[in-house]
PDB file of N, CA and C in Angstrom:
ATOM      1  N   UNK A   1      47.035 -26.217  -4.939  1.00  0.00           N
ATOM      2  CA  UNK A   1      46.058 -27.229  -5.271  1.00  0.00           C
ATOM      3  C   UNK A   1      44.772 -26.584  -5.784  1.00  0.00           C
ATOM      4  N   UNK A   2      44.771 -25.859  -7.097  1.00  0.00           N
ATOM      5  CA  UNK A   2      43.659 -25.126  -7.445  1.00  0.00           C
ATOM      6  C   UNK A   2      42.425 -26.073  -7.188  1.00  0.00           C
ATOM      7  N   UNK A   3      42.370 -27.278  -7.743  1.00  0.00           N
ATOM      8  CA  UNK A   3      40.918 -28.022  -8.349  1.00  0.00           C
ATOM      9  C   UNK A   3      40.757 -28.715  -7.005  1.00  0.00           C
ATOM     10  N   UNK A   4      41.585 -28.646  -5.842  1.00  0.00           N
ATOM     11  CA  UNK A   4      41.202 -28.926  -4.668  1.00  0.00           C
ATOM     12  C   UNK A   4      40.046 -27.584  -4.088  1.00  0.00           C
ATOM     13  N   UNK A   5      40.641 -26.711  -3.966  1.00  0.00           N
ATOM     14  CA  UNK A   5      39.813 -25.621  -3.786  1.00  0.00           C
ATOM     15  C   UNK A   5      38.425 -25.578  -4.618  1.00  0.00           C
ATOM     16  N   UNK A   6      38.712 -25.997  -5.639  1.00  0.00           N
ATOM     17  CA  UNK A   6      37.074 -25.868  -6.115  1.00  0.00           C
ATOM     18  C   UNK A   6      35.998 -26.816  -5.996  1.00  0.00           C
ATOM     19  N   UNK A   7      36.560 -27.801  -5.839  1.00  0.00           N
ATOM     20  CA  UNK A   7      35.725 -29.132  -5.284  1.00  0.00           C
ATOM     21  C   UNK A   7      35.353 -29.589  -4.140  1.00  0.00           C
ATOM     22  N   UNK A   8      33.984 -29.605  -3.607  1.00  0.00           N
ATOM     23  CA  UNK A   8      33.864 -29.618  -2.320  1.00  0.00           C
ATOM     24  C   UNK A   8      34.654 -31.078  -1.493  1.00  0.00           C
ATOM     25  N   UNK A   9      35.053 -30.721  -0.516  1.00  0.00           N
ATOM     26  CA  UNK A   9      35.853 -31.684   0.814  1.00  0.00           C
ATOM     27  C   UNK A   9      35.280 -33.416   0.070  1.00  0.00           C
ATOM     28  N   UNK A  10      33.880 -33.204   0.167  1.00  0.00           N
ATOM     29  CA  UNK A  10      33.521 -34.510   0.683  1.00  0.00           C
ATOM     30  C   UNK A  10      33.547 -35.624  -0.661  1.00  0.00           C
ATOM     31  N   UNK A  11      34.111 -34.638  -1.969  1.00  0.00           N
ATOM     32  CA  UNK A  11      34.387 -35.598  -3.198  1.00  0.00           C
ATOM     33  C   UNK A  11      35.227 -36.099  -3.217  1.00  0.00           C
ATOM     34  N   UNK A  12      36.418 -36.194  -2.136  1.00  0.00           N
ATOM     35  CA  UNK A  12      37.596 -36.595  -2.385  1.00  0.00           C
ATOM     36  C   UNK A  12      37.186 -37.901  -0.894  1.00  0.00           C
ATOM     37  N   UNK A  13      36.665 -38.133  -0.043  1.00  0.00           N
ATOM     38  CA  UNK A  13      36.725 -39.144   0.499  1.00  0.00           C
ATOM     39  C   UNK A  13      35.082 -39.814   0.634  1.00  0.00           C
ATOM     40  N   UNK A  14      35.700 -40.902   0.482  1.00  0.00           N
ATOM     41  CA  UNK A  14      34.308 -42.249   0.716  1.00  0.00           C
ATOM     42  C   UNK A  14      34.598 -42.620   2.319  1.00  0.00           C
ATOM     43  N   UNK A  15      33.764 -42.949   2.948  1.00  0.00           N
ATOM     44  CA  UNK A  15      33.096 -44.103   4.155  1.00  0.00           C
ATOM     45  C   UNK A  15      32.471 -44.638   4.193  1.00  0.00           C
ATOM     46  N   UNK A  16      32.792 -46.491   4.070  1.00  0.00           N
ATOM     47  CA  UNK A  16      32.216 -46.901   4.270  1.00  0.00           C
ATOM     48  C   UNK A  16      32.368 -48.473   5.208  1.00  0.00           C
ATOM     49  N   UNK A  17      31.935 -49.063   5.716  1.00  0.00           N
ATOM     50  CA  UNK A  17      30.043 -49.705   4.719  1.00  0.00           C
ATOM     51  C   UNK A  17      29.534 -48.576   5.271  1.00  0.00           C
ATOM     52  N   UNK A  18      28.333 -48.377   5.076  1.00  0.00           N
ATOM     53  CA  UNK A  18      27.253 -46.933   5.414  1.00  0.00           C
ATOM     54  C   UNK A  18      25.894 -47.944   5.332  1.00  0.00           C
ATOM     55  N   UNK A  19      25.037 -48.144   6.059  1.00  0.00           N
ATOM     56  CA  UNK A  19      25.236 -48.741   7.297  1.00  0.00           C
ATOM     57  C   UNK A  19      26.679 -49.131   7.722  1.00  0.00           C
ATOM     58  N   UNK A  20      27.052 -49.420   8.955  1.00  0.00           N
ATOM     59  CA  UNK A  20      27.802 -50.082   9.525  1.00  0.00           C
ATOM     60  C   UNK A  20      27.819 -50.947  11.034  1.00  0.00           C
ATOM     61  N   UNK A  21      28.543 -51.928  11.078  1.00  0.00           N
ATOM     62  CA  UNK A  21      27.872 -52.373  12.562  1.00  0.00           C
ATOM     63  C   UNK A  21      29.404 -52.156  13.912  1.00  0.00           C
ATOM     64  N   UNK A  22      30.735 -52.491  13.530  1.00  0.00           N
ATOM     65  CA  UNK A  22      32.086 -52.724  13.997  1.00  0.00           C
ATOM     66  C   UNK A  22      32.982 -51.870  13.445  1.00  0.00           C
ATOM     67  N   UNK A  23      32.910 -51.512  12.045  1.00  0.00           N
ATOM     68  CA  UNK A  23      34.040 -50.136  11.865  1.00  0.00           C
ATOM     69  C   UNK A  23      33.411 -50.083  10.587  1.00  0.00           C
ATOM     70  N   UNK A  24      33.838 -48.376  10.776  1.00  0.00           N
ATOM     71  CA  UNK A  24      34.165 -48.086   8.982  1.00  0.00           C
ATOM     72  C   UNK A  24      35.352 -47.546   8.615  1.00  0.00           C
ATOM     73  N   UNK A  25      35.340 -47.576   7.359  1.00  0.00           N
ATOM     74  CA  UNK A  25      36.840 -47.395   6.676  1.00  0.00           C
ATOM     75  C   UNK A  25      36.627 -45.648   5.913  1.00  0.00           C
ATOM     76  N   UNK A  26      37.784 -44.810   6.204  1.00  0.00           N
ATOM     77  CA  UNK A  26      37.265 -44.012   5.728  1.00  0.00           C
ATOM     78  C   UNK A  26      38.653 -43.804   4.586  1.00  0.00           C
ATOM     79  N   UNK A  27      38.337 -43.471   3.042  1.00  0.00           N
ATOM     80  CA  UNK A  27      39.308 -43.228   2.002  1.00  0.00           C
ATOM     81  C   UNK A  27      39.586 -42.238   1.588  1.00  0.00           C
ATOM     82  N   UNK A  28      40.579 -41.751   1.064  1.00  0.00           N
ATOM     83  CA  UNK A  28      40.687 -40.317   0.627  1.00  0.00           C
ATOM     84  C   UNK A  28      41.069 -40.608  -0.737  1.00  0.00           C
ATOM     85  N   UNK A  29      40.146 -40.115  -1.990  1.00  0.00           N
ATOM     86  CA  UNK A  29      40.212 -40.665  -3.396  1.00  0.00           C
ATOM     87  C   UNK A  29      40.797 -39.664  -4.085  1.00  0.00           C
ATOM     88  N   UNK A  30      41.834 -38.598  -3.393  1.00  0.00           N
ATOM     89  CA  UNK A  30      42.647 -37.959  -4.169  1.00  0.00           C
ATOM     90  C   UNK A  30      43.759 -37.556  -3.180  1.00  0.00           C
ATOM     91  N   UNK A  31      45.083 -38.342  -3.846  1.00  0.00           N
ATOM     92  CA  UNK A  31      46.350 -38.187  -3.015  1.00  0.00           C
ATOM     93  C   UNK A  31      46.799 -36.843  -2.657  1.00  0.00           C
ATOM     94  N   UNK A  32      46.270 -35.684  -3.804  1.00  0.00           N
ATOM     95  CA  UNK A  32      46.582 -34.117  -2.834  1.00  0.00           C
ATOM     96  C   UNK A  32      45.981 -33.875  -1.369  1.00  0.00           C
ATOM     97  N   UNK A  33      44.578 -34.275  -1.497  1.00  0.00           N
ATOM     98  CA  UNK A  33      44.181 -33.875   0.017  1.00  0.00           C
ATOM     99  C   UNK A  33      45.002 -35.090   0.907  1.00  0.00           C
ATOM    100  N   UNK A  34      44.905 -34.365   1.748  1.00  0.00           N
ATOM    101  CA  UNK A  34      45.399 -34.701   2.955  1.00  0.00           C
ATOM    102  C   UNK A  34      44.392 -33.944   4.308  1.00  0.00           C
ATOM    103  N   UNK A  35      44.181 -35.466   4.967  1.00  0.00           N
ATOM    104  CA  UNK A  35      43.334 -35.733   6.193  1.00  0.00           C
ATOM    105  C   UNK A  35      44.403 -35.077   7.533  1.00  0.00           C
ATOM    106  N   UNK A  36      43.353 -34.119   8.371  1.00  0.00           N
ATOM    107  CA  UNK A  36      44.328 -33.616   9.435  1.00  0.00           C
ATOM    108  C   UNK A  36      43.526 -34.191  10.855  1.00  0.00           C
ATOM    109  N   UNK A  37      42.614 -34.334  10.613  1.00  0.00           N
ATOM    110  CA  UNK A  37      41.898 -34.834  12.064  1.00  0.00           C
ATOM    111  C   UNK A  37      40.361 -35.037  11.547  1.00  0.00           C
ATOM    112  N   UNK A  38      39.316 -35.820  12.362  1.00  0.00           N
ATOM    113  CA  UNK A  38      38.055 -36.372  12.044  1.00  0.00           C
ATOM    114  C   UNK A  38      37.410 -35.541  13.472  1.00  0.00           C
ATOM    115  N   UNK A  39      36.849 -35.676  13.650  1.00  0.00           N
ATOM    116  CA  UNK A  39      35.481 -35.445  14.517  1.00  0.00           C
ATOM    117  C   UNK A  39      34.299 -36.513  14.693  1.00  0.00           C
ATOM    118  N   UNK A  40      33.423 -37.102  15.197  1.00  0.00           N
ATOM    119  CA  UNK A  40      32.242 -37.548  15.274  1.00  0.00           C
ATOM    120  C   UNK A  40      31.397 -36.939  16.609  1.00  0.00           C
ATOM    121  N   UNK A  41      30.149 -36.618  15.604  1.00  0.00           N
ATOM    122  CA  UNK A  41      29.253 -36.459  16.376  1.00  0.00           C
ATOM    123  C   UNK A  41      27.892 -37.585  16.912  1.00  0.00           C
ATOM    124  N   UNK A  42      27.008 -37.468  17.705  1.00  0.00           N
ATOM    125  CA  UNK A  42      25.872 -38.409  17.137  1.00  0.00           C
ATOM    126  C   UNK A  42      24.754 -37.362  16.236  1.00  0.00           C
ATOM    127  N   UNK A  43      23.818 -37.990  16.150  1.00  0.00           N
ATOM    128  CA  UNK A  43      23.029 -37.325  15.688  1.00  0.00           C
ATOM    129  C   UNK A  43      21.902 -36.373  15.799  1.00  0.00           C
ATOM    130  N   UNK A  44      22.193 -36.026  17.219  1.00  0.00           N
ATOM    131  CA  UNK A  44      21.995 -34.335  18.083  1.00  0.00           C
ATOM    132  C   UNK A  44      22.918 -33.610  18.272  1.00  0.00           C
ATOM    133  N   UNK A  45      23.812 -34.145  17.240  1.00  0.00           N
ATOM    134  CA  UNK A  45      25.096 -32.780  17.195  1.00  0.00           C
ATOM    135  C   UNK A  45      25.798 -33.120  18.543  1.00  0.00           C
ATOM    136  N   UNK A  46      25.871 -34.107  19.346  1.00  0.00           N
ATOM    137  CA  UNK A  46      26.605 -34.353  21.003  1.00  0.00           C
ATOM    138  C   UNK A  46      28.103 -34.185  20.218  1.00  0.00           C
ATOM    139  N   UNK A  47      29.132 -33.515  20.886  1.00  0.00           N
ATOM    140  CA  UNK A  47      30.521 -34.430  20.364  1.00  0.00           C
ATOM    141  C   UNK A  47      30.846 -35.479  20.920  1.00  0.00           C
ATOM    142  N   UNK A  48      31.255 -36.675  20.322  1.00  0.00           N
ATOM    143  CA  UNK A  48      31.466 -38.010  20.953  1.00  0.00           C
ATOM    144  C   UNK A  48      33.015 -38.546  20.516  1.00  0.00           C
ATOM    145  N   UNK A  49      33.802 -37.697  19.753  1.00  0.00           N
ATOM    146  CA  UNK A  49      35.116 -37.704  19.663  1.00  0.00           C
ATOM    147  C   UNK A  49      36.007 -37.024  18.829  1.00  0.00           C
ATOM    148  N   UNK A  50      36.975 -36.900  19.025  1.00  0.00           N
ATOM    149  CA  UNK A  50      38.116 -36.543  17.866  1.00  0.00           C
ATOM    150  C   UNK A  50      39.363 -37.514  17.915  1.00  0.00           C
ATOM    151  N   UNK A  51      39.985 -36.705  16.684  1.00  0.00           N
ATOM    152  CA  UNK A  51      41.540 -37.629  16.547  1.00  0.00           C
ATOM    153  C   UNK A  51      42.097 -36.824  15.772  1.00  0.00           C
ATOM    154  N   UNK A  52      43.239 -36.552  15.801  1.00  0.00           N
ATOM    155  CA  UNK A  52      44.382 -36.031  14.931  1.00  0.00           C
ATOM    156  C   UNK A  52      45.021 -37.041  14.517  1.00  0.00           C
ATOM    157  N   UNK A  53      45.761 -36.885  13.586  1.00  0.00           N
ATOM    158  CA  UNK A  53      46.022 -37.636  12.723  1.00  0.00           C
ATOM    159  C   UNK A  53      48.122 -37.096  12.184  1.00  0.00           C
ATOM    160  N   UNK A  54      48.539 -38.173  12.885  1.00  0.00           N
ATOM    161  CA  UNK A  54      50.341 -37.942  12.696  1.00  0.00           C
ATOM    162  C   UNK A  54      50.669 -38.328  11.982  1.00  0.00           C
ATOM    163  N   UNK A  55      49.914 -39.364  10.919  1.00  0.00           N
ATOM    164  CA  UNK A  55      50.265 -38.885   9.691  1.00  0.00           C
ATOM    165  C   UNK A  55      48.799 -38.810   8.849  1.00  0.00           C
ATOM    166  N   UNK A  56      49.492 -39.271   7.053  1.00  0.00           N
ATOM    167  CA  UNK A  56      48.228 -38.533   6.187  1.00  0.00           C
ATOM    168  C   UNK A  56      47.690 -40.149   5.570  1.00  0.00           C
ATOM    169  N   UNK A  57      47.331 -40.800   6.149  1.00  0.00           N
ATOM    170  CA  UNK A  57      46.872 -42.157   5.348  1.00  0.00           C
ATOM    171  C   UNK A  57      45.682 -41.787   4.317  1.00  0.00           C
ATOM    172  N   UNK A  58      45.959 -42.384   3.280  1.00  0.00           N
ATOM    173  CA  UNK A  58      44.645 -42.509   2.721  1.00  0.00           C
ATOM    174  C   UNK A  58      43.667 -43.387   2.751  1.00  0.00           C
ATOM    175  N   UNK A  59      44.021 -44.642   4.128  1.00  0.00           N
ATOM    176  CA  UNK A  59      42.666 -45.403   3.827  1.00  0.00           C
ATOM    177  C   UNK A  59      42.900 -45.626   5.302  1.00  0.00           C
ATOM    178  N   UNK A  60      42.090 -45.378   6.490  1.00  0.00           N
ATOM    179  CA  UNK A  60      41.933 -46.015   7.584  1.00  0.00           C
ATOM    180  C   UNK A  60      40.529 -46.270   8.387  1.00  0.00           C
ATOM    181  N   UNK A  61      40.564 -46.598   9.252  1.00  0.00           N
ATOM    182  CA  UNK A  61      39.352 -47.540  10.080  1.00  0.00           C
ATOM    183  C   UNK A  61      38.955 -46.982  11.516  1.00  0.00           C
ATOM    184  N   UNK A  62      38.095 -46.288  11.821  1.00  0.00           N
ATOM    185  CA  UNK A  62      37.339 -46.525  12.617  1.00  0.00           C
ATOM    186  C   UNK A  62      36.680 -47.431  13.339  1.00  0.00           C
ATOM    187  N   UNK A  63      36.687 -47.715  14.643  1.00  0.00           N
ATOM    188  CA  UNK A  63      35.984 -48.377  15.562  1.00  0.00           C
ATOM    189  C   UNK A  63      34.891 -47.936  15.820  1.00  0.00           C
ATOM    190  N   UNK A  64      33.711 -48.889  15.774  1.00  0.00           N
ATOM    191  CA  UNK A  64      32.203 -48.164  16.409  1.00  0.00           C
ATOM    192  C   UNK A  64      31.633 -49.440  16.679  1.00  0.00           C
ATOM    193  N   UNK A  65      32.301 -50.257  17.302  1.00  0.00           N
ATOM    194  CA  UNK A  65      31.886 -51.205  18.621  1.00  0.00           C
ATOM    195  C   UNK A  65      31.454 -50.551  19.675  1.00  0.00           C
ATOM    196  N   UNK A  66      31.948 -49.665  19.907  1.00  0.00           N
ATOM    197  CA  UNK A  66      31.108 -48.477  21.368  1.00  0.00           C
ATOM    198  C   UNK A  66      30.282 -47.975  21.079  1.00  0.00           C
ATOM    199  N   UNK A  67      30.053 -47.695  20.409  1.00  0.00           N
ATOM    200  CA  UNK A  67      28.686 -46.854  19.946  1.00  0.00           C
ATOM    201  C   UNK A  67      27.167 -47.368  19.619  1.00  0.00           C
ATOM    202  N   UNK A  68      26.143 -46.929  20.462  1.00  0.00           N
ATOM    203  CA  UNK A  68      25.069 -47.716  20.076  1.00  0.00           C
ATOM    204  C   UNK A  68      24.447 -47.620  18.835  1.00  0.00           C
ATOM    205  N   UNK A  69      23.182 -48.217  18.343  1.00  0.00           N
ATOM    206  CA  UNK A  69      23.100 -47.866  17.519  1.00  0.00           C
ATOM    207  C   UNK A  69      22.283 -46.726  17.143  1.00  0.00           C
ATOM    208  N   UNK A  70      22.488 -45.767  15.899  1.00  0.00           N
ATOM    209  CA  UNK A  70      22.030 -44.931  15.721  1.00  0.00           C
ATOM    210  C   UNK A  70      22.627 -43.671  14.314  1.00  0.00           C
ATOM    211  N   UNK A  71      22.359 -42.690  14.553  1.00  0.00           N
ATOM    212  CA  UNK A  71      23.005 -41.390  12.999  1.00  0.00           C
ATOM    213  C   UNK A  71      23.804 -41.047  13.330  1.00  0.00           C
ATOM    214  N   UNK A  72      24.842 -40.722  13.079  1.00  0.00           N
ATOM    215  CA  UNK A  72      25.783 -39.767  13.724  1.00  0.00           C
ATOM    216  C   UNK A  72      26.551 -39.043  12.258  1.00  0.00           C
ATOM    217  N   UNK A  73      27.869 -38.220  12.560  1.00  0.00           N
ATOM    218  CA  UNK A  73      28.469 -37.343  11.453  1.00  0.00           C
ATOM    219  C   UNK A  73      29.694 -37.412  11.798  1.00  0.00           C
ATOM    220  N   UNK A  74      30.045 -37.661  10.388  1.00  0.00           N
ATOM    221  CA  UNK A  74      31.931 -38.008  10.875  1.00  0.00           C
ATOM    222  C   UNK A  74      32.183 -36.421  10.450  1.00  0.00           C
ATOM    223  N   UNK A  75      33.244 -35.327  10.614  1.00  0.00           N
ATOM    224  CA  UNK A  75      33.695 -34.212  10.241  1.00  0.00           C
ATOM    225  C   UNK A  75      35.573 -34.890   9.924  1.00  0.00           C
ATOM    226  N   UNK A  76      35.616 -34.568   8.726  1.00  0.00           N
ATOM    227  CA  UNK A  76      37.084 -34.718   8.635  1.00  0.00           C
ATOM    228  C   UNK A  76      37.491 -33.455   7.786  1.00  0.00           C
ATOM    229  N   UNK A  77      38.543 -32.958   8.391  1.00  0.00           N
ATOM    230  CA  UNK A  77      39.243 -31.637   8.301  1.00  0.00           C
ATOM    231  C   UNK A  77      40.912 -32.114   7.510  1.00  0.00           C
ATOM    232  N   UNK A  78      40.556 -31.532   6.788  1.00  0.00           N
ATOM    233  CA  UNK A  78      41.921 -31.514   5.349  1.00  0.00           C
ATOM    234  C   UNK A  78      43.257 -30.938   5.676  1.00  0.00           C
ATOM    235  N   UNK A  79      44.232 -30.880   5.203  1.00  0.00           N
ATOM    236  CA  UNK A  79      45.700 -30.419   6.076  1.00  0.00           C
ATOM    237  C   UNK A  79      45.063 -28.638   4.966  1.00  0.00           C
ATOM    238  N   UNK A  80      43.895 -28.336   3.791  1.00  0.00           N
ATOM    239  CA  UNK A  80      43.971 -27.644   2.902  1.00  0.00           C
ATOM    240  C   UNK A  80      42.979 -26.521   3.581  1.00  0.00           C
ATOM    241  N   UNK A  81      42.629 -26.805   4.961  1.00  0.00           N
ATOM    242  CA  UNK A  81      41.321 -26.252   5.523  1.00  0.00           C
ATOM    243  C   UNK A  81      39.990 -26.534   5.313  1.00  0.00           C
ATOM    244  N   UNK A  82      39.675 -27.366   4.570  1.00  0.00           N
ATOM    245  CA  UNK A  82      38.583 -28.070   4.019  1.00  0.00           C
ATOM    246  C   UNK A  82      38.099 -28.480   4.821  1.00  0.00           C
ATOM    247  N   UNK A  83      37.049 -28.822   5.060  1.00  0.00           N
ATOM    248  CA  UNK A  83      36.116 -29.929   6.101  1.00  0.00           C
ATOM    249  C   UNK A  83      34.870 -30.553   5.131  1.00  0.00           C
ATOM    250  N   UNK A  84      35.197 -32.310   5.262  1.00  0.00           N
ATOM    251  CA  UNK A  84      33.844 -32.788   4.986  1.00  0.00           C
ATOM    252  C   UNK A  84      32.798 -33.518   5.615  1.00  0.00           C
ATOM    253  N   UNK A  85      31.744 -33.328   5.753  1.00  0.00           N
ATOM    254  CA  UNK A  85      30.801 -34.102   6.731  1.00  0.00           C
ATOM    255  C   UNK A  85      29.830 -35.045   6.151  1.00  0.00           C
ATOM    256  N   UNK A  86      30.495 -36.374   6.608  1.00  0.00           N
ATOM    257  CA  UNK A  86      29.436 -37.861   6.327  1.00  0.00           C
ATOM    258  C   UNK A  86      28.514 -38.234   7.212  1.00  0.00           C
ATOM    259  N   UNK A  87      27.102 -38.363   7.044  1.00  0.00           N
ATOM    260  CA  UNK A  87      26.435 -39.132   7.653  1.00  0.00           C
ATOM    261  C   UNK A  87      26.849 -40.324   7.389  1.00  0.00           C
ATOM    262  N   UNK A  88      26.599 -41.244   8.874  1.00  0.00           N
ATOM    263  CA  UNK A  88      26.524 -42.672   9.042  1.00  0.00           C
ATOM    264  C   UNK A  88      26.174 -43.288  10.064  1.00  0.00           C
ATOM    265  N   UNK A  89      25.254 -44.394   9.410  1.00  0.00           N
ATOM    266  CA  UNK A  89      24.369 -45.091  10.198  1.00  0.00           C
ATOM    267  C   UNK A  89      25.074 -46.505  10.775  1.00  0.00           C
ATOM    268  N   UNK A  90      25.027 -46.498  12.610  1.00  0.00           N
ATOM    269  CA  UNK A  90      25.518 -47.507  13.146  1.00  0.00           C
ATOM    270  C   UNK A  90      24.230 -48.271  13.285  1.00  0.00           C
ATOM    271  N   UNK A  91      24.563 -49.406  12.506  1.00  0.00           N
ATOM    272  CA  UNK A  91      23.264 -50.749  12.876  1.00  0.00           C
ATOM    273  C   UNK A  91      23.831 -51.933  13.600  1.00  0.00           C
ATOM    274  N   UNK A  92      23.235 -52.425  14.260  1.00  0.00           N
ATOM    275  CA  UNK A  92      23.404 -53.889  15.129  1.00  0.00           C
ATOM    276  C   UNK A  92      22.550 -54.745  14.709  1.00  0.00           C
TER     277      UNK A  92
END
């Protein structure tokens, strides 16, 4: 996947809404990458979760009904070693 390698992680997936209040959706806008697990942090770097991922969807949803409101950083890690990191804002 050369032009994967040269393009940073975070051009190949969107999240959104950005704000958000109940979930966001996160997409992967190029069928080579492939999503291996996410991360979220808040926005003092706390870890507040992970997930692996059994398979490779390109469009799924997050829950952030638990979460108060505030910044946090999604980390999603590529099956290619890639990692990209989104800010996003939980509003109520």
């Amino acid at each position: 996947f050369p032009s994967l390698n040269r393009k940073p992680a975070a051009a190949f997936v969107n999240v959104f809404p950005n704000p958000a209040s109940d979930n966001i959706t996160v997409q992967i806008t190029d069928s080579r990458a492939k999503l291996k697990s996410y991360f979220l942090y808040d926005g003092k770097g706390n870890f507040i979760t992970q997930q692996a991922l059994t398979t490779t969807p390109d469009k799924f949803d997050i829950n952030t009904q638990q979460l108060p409101p505030g910044n946090y950083y999604l980390v999603l890690e590529l099956e290619q070693g890639q990692r990209a990191t989104k800010k996003i804002l939980i509003q109520r």
